[in-house]
N, C-alpha and C. Protein backbone atom coordinates (compact mmCIF):
# COMPACT_ATOMS: atom_id res chain seq x y z
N UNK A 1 130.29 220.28 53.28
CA UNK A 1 128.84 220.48 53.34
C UNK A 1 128.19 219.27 54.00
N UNK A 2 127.10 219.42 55.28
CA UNK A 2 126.43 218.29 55.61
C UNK A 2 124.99 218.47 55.38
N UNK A 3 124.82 217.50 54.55
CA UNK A 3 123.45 217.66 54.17
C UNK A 3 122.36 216.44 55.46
N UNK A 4 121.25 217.36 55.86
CA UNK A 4 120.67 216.83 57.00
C UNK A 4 119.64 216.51 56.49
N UNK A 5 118.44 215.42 57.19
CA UNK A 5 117.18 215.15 56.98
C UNK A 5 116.56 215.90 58.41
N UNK A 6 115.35 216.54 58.05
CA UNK A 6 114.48 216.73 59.00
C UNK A 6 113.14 216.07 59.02
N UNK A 7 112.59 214.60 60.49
CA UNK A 7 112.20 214.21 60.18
C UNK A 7 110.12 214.49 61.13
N UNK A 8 109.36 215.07 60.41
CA UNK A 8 108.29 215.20 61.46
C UNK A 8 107.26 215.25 60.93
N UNK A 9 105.92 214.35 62.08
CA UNK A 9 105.08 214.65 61.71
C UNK A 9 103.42 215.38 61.61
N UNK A 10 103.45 216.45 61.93
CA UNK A 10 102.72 217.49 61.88
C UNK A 10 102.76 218.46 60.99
N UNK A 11 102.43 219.54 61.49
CA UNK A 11 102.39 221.07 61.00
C UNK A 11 103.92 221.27 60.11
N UNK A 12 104.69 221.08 61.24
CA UNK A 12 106.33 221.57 60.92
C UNK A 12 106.71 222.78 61.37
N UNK A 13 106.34 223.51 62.62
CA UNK A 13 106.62 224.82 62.35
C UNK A 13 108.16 224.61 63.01
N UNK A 14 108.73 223.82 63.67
CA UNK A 14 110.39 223.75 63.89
C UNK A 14 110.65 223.64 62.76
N UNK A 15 110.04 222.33 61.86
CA UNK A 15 111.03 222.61 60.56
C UNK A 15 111.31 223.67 59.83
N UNK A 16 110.31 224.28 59.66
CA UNK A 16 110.48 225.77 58.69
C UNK A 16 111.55 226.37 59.53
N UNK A 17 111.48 226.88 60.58
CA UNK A 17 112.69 227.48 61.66
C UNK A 17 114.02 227.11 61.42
N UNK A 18 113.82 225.55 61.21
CA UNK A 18 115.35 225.05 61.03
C UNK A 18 115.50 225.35 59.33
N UNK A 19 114.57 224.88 58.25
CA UNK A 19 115.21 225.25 57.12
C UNK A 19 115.48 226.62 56.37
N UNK A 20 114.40 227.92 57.54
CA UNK A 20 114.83 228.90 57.05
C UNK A 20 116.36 229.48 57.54
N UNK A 21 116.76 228.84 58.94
CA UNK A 21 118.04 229.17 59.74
C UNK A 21 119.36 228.79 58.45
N UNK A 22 119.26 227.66 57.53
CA UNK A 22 120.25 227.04 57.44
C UNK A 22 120.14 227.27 55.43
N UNK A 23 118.81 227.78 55.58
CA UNK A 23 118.72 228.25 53.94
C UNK A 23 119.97 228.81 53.40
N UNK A 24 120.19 230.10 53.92
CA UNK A 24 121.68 230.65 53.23
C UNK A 24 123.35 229.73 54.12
N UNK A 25 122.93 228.82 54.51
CA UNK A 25 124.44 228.48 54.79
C UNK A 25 125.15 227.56 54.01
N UNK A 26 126.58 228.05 54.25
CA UNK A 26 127.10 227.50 53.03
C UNK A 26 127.77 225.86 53.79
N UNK A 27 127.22 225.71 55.04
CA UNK A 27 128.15 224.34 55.50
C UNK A 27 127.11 223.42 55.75
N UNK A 28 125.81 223.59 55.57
CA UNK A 28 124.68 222.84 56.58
C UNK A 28 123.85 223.44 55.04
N UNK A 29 123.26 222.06 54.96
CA UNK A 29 122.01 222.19 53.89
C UNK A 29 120.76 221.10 54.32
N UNK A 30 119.66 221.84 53.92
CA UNK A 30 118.60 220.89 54.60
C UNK A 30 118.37 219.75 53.17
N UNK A 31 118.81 218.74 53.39
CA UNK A 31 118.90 217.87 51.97
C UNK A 31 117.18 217.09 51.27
N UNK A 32 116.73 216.69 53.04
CA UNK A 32 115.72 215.72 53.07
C UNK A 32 114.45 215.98 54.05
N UNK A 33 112.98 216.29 53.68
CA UNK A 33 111.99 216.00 54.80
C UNK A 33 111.32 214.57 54.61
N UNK A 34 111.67 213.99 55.86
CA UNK A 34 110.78 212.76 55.82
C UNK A 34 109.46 213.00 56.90
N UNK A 35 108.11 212.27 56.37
CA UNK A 35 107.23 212.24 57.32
C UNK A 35 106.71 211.13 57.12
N UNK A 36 105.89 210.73 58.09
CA UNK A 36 105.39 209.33 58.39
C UNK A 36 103.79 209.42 58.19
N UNK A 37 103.06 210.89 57.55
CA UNK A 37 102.12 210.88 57.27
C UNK A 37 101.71 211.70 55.88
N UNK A 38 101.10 211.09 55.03
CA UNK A 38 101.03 211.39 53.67
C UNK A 38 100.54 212.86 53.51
N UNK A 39 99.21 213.53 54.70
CA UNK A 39 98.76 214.72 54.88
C UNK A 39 99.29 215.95 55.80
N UNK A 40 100.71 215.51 56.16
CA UNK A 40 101.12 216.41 57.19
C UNK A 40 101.76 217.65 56.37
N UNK A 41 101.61 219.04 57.28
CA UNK A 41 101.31 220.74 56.49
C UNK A 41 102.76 220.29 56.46
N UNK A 42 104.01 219.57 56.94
CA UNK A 42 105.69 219.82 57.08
C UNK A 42 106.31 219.58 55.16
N UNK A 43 104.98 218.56 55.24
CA UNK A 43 105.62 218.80 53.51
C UNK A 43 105.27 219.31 52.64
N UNK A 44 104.51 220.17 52.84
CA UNK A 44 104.45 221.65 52.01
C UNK A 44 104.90 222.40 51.95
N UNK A 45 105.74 222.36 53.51
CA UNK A 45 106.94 223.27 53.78
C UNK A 45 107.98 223.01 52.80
N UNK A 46 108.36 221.63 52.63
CA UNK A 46 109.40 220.48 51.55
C UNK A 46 109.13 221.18 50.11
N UNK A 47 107.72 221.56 50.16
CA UNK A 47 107.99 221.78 48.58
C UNK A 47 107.49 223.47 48.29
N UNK A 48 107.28 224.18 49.54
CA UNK A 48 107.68 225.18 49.56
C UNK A 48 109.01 225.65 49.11
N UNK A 49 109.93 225.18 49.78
CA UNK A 49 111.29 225.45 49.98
C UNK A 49 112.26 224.45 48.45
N UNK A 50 111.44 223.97 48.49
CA UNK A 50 112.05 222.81 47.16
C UNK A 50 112.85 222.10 47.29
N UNK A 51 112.64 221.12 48.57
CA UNK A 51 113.13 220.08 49.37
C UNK A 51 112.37 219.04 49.10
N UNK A 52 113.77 217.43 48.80
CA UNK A 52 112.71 216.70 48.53
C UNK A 52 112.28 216.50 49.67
N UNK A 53 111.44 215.26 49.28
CA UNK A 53 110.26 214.88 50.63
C UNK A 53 109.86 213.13 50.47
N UNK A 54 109.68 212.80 51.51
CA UNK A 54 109.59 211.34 51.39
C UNK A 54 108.36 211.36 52.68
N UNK A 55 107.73 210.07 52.35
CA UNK A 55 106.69 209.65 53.22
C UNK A 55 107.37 208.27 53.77
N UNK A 56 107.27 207.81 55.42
CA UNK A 56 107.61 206.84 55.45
C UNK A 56 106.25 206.12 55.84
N UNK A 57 105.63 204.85 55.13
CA UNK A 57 104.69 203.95 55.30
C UNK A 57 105.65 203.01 56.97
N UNK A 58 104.45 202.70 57.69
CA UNK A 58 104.65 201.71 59.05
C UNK A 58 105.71 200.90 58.68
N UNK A 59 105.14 199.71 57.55
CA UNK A 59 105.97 198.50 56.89
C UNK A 59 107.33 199.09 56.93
N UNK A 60 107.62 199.97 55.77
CA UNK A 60 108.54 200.29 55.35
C UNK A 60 109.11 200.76 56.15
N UNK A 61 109.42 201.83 56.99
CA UNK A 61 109.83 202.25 58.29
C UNK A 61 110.63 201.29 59.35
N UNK A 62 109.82 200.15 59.74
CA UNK A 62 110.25 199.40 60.40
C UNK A 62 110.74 198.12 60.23
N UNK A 63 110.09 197.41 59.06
CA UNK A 63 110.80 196.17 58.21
C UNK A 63 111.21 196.30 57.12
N UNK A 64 111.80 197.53 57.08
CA UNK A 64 112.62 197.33 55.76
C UNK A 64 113.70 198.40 55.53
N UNK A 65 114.60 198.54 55.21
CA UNK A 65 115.91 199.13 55.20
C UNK A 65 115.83 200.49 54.18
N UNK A 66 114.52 200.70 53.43
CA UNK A 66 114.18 201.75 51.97
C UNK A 66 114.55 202.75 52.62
N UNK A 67 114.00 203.33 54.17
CA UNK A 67 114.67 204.79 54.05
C UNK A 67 116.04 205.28 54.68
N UNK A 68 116.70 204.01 55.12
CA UNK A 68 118.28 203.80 55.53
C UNK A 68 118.49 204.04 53.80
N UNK A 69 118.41 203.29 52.70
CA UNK A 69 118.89 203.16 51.55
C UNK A 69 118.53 205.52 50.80
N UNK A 70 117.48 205.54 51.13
CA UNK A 70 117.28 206.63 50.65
C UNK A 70 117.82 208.13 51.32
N UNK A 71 118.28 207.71 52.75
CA UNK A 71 119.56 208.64 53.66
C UNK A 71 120.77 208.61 53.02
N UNK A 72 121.32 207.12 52.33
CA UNK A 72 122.76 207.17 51.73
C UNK A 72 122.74 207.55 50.54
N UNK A 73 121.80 207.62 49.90
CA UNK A 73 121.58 208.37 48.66
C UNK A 73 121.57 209.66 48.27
N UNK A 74 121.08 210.62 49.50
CA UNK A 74 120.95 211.52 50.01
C UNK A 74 122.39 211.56 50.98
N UNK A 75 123.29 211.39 50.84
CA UNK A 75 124.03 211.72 51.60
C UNK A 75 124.34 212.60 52.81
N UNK A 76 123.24 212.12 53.56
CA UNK A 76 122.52 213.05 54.86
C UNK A 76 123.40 212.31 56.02
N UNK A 77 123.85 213.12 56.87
CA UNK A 77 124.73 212.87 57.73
C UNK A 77 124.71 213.53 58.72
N UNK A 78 122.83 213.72 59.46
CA UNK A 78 122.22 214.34 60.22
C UNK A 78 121.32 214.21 60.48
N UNK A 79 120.37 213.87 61.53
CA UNK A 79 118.93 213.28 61.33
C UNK A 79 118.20 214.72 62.92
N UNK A 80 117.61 215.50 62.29
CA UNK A 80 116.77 216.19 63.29
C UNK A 80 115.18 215.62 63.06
N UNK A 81 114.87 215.18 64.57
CA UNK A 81 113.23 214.94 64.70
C UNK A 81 112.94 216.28 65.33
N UNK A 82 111.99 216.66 64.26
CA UNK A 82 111.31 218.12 64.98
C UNK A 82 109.46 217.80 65.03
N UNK A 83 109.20 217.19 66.28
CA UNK A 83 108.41 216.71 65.98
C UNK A 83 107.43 215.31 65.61
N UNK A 84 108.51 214.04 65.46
CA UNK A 84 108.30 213.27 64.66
C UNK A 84 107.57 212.33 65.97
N UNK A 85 106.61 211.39 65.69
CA UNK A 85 105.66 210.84 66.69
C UNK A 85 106.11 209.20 66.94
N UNK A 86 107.04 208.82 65.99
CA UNK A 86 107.33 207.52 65.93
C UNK A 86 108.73 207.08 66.66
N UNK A 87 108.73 206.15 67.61
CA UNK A 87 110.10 205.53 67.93
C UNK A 87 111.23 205.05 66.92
N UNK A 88 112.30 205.93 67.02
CA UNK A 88 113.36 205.23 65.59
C UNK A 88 113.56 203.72 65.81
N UNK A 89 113.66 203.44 64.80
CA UNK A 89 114.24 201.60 64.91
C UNK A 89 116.05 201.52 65.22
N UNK A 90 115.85 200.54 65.72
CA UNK A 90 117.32 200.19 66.15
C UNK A 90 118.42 200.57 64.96
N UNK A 91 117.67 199.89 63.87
CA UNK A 91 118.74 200.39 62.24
C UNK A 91 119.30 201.53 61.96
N UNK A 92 118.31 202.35 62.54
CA UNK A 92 118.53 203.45 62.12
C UNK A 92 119.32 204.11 63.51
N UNK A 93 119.06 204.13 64.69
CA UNK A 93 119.98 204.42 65.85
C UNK A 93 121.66 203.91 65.38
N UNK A 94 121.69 202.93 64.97
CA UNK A 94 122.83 202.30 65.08
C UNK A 94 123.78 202.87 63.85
N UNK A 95 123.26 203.31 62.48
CA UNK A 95 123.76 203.98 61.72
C UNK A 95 123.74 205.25 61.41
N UNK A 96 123.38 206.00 62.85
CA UNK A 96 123.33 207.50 62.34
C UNK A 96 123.36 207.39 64.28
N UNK A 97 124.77 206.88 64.87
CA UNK A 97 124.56 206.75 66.12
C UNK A 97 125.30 208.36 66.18
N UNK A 98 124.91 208.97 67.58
CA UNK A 98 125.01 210.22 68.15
C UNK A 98 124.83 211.52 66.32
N UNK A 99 123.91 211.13 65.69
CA UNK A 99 123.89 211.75 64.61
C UNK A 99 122.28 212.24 64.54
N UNK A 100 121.16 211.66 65.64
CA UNK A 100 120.17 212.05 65.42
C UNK A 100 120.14 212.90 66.90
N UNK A 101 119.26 213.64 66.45
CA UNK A 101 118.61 214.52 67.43
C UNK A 101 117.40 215.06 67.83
N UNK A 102 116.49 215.06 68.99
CA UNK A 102 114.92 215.11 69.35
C UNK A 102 114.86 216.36 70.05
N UNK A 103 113.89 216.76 69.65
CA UNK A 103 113.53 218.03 70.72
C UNK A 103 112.02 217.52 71.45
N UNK A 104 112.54 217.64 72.68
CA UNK A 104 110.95 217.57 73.31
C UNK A 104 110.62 218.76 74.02
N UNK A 105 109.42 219.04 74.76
CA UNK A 105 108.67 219.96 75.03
C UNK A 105 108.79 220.03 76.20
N UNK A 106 109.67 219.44 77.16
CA UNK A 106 109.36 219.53 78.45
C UNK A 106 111.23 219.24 79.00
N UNK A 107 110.97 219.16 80.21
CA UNK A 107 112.51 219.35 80.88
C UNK A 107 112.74 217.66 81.06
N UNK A 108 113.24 217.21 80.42
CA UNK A 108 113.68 215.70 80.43
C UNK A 108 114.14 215.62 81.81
N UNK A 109 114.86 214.52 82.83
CA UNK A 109 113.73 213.52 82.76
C UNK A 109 112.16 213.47 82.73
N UNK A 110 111.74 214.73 83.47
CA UNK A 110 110.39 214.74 83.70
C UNK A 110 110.00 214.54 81.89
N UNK A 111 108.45 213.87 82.13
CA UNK A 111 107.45 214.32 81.31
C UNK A 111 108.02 213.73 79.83
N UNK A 112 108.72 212.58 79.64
CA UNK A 112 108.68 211.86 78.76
C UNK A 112 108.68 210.52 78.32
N UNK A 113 108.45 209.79 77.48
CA UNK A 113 107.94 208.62 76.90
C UNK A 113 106.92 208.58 76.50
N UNK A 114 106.92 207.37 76.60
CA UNK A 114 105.47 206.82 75.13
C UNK A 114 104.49 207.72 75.22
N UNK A 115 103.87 208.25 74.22
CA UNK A 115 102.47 209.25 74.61
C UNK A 115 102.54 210.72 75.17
N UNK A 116 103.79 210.51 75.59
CA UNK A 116 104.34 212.45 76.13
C UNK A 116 104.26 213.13 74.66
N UNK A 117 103.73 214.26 74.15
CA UNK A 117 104.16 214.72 73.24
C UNK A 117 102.67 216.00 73.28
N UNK A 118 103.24 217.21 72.62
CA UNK A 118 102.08 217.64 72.56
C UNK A 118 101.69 218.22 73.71
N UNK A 119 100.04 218.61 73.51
CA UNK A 119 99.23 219.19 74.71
C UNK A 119 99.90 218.08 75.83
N UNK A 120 99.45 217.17 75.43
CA UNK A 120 99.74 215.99 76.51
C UNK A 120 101.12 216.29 77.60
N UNK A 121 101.78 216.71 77.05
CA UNK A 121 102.96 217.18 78.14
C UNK A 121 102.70 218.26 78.92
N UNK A 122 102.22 219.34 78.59
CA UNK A 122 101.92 220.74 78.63
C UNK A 122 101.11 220.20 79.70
N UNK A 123 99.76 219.39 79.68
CA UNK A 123 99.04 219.24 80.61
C UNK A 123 99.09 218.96 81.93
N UNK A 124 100.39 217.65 81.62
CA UNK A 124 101.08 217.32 82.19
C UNK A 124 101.48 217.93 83.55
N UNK A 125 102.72 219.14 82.63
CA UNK A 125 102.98 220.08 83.43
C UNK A 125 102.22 221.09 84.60
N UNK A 126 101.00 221.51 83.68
CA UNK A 126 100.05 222.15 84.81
C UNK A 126 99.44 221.44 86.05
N UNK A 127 99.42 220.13 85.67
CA UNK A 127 98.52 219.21 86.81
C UNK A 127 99.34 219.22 87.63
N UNK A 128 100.77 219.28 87.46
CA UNK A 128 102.22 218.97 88.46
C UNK A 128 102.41 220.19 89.33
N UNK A 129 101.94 221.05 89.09
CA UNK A 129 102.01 222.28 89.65
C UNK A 129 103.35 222.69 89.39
N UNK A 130 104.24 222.26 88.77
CA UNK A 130 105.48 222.62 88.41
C UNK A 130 105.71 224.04 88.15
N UNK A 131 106.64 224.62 88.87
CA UNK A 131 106.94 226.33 88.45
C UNK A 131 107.49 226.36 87.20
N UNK A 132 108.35 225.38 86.55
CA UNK A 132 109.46 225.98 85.51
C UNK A 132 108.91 224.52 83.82
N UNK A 133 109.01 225.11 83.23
CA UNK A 133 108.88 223.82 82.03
C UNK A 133 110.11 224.25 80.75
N UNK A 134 110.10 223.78 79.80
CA UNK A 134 111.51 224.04 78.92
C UNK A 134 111.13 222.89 77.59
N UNK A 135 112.61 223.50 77.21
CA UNK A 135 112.74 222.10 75.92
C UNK A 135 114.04 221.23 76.30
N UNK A 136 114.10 220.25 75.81
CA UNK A 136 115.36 219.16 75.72
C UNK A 136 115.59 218.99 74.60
N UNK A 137 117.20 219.07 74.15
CA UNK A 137 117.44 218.87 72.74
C UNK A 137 118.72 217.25 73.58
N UNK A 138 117.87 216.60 73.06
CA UNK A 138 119.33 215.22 72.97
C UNK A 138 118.63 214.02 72.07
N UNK A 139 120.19 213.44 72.29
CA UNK A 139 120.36 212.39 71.18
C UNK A 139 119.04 211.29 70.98
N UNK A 140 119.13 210.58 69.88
CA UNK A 140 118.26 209.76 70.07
C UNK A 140 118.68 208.35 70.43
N UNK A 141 118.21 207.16 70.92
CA UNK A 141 118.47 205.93 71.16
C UNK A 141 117.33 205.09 70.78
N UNK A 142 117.01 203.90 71.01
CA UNK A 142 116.07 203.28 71.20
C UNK A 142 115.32 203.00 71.91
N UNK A 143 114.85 204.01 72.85
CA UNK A 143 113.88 204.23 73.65
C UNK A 143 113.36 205.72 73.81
N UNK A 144 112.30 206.34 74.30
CA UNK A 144 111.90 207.24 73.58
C UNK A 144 112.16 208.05 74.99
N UNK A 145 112.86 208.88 74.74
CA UNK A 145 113.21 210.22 75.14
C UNK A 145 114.28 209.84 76.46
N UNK A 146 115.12 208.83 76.03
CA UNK A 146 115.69 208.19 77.10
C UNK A 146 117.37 208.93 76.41
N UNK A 147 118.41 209.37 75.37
CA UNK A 147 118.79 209.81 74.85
C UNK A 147 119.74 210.83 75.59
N UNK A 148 120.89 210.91 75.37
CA UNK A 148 121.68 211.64 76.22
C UNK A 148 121.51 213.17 75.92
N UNK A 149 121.04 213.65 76.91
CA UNK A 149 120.39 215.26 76.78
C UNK A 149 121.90 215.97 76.82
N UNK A 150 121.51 217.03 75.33
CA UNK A 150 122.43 218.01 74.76
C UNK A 150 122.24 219.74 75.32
N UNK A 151 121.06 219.74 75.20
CA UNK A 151 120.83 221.20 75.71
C UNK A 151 119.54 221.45 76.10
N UNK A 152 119.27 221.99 77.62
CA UNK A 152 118.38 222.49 77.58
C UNK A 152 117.89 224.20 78.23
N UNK A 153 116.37 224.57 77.83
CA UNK A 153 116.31 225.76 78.26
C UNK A 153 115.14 225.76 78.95
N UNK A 154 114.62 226.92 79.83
CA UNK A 154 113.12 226.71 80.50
C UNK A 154 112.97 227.93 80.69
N UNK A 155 112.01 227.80 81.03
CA UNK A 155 110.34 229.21 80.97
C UNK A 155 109.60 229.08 82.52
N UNK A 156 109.47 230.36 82.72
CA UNK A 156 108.71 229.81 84.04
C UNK A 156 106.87 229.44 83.88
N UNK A 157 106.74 228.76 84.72
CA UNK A 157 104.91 228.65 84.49
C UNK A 157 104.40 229.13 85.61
N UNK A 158 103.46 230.29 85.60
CA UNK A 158 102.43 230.64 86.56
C UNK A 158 101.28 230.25 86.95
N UNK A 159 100.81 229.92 88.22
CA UNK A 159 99.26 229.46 88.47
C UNK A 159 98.40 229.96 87.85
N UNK A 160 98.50 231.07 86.61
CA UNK A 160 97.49 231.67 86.19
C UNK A 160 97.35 230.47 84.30
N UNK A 161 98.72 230.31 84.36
CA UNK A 161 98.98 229.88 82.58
C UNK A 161 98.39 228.59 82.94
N UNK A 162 97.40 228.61 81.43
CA UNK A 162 96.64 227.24 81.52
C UNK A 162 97.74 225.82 80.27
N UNK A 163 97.44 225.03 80.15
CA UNK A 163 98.42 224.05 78.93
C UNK A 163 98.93 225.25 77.84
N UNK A 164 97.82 225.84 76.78
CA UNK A 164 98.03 226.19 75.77
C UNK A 164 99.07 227.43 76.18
N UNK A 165 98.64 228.11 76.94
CA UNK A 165 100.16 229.01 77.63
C UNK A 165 101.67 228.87 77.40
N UNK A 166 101.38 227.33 78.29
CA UNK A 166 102.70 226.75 78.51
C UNK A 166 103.22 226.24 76.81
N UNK A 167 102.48 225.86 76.55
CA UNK A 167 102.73 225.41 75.07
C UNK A 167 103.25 226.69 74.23
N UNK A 168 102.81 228.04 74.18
CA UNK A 168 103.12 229.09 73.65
C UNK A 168 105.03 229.51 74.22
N UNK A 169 104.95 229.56 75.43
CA UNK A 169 106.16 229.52 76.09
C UNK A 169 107.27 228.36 75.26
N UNK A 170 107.07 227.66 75.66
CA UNK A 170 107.98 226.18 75.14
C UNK A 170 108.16 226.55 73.53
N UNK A 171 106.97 226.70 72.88
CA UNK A 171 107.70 227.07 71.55
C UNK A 171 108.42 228.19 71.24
N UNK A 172 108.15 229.04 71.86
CA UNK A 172 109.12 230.24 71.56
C UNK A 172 110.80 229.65 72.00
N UNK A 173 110.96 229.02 72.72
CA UNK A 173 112.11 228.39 73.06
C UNK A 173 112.69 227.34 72.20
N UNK A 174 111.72 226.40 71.51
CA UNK A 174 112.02 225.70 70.51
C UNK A 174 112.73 226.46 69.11
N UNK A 175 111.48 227.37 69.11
CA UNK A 175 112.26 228.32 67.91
C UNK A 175 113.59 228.96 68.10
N UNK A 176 113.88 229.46 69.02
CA UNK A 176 115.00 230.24 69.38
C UNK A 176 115.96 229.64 69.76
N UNK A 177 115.77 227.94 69.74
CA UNK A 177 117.18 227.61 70.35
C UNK A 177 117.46 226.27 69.46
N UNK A 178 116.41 225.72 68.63
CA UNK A 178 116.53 224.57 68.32
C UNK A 178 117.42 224.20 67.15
N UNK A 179 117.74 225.25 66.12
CA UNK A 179 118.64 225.61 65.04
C UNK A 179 120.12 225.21 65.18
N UNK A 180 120.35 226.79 66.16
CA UNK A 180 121.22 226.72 66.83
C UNK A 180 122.28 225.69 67.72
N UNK A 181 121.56 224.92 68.18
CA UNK A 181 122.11 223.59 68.68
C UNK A 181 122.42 222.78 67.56
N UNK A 182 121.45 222.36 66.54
CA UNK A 182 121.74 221.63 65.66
C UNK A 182 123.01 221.86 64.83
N UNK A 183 123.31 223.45 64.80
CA UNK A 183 124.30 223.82 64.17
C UNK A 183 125.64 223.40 64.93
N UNK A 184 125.23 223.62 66.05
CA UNK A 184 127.06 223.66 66.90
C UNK A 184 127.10 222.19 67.32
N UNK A 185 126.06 220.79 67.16
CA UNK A 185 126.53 219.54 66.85
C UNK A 185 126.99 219.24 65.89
N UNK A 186 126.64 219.78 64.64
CA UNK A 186 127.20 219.30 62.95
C UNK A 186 128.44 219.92 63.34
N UNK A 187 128.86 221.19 63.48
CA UNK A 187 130.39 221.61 62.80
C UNK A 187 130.81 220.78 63.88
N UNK A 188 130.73 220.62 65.23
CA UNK A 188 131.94 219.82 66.17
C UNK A 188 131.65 218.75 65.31
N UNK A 189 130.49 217.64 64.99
CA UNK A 189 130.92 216.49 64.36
C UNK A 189 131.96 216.63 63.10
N UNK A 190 131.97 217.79 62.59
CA UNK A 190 132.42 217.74 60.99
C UNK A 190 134.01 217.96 61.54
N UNK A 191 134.62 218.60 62.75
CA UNK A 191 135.98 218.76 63.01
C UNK A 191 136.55 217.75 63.79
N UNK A 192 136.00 216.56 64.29
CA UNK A 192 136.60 215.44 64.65
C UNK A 192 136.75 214.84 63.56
N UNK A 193 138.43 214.44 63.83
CA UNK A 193 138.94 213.27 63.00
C UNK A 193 138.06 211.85 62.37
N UNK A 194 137.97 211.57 61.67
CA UNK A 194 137.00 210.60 61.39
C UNK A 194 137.76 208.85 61.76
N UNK A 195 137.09 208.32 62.18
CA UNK A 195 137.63 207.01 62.86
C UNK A 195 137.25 206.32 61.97
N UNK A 196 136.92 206.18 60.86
CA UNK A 196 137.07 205.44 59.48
C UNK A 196 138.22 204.90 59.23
C-alpha cells in the first residue's frame, strides 16, 4: 500500500478527482491533504472524505522540517501538487526525489514559472495566438515548472475561445488524465528493486 499526500491550494477540484479515483483501491490510498491556506474549499474535501489535513504556515514550510516530520509519520511515499501555489523547498525535493509530481495548465516548456498559474496561463495562451494548449504532468525540482515532464496531453484553441474556454478545455484534461498518471508512477515506483 502507498499512502500519498495531495498537496493544494485552492478549490481542489483535481484533488477530489484524484481521491475519488483511488478511494476504492486497494494499492494507492490518499493518506494526507496538505494546504498552505487555512480557508482553502480542498480541505473540506479532507474532511469530506475523512482525510487528515494539515495547513502549512510560510515559517513552517520553509524553515523548518514539521511537515517533512509529519510525511514520515504518515508514511506517504508520494507527493501530488494539484494545484499548490508555492515553490517546494530543496528538503523536501531531495527527500521525496522523483516522488513528487505537478500538474500544470499549459504545454511545458511554454507558459511556465513564477506567476504562470491559473487564468494567468490561459491568458497567456490566447494573447500567443497559439492553436493547441494542454496539461504537463512532471516531476518536481527546485525550480518551478522546470521538472522532468512525465506526460502530456492538449486541446485545440480556436480564435473564437476566450481564457475561460481554454481553461474549461485544460480541465477536462486534468480530470481525465491526472489520476491516471499518478497511478502508473506509484506501481512502476513500487516494482523497482529498492536501492536501500
Amino acid at each position: 500500500m502507498a499512502n500519498i499526500a495531495i498537496f493544494a491550494s485552492g478549490t481542489g477540484t483535481n484533488a477530489r478527482k484524484i481521491i475519488e479515483y483511488f478511494k476504492e483501491n486497494a494499492n494507492i490510498h490518499v493518506a494526507l491533504v496538505v494546504s498552505n491556506k487555512a480557508t482553502a474549499a480542498v480541505l473540506d474535501i479532507a474532511d469530506e472524505y475523512q482525510i487528515p489535513k494539515m495547513v502549512a504556515g510560510r515559517y513552517s514550510f520553509y524553515e523548518t522540517k514539521e511537515l517533512l516530520e509529519a510525511l514520515r509519520e504518515k508514511e506517504i511515499a508520494f507527493i501530488v501538487l494539484a494545484g499548490f501555489l508555492w515553490l517546494i523547498p530543496d528538503y523536501l525535493v531531495q527527500a521525496y526525489e522523483k516522488r513528487i509530481v505537478n500538474i500544470h495548465p499549459a504545454l511545458l516548456p511554454k507558459y511556465g514559472g513564477k506567476g504562470m498559474y491559473g487564468m494567468n496561463v490561459h491568458r497567456a495562451v490566447k494573447d500567443s495566438g497559439d492553436e493547441l494548449s494542454g496539461i504537463t504532468i512532471h516531476y518536481v525540482n527546485e525550480r518551478y515548472d522546470e521538472g522532468d515532464i512525465v506526460f502530456q496531453a492538449s486541446c485545440p484553441v480556436g480564435p473564437e475561445d476566450e481564457p475561460a474556454d481554454i481553461a474549461r478545455k485544460v480541465q477536462q484534461l486534468e480530470h481525465r488524465h491526472f489520476a491516471p498518471v499518478v497511478e502508473k508512477l506509484i506501481l512502476e515506483l513500487e516494482e523497482k528493486p529498492s536501492s536501500k
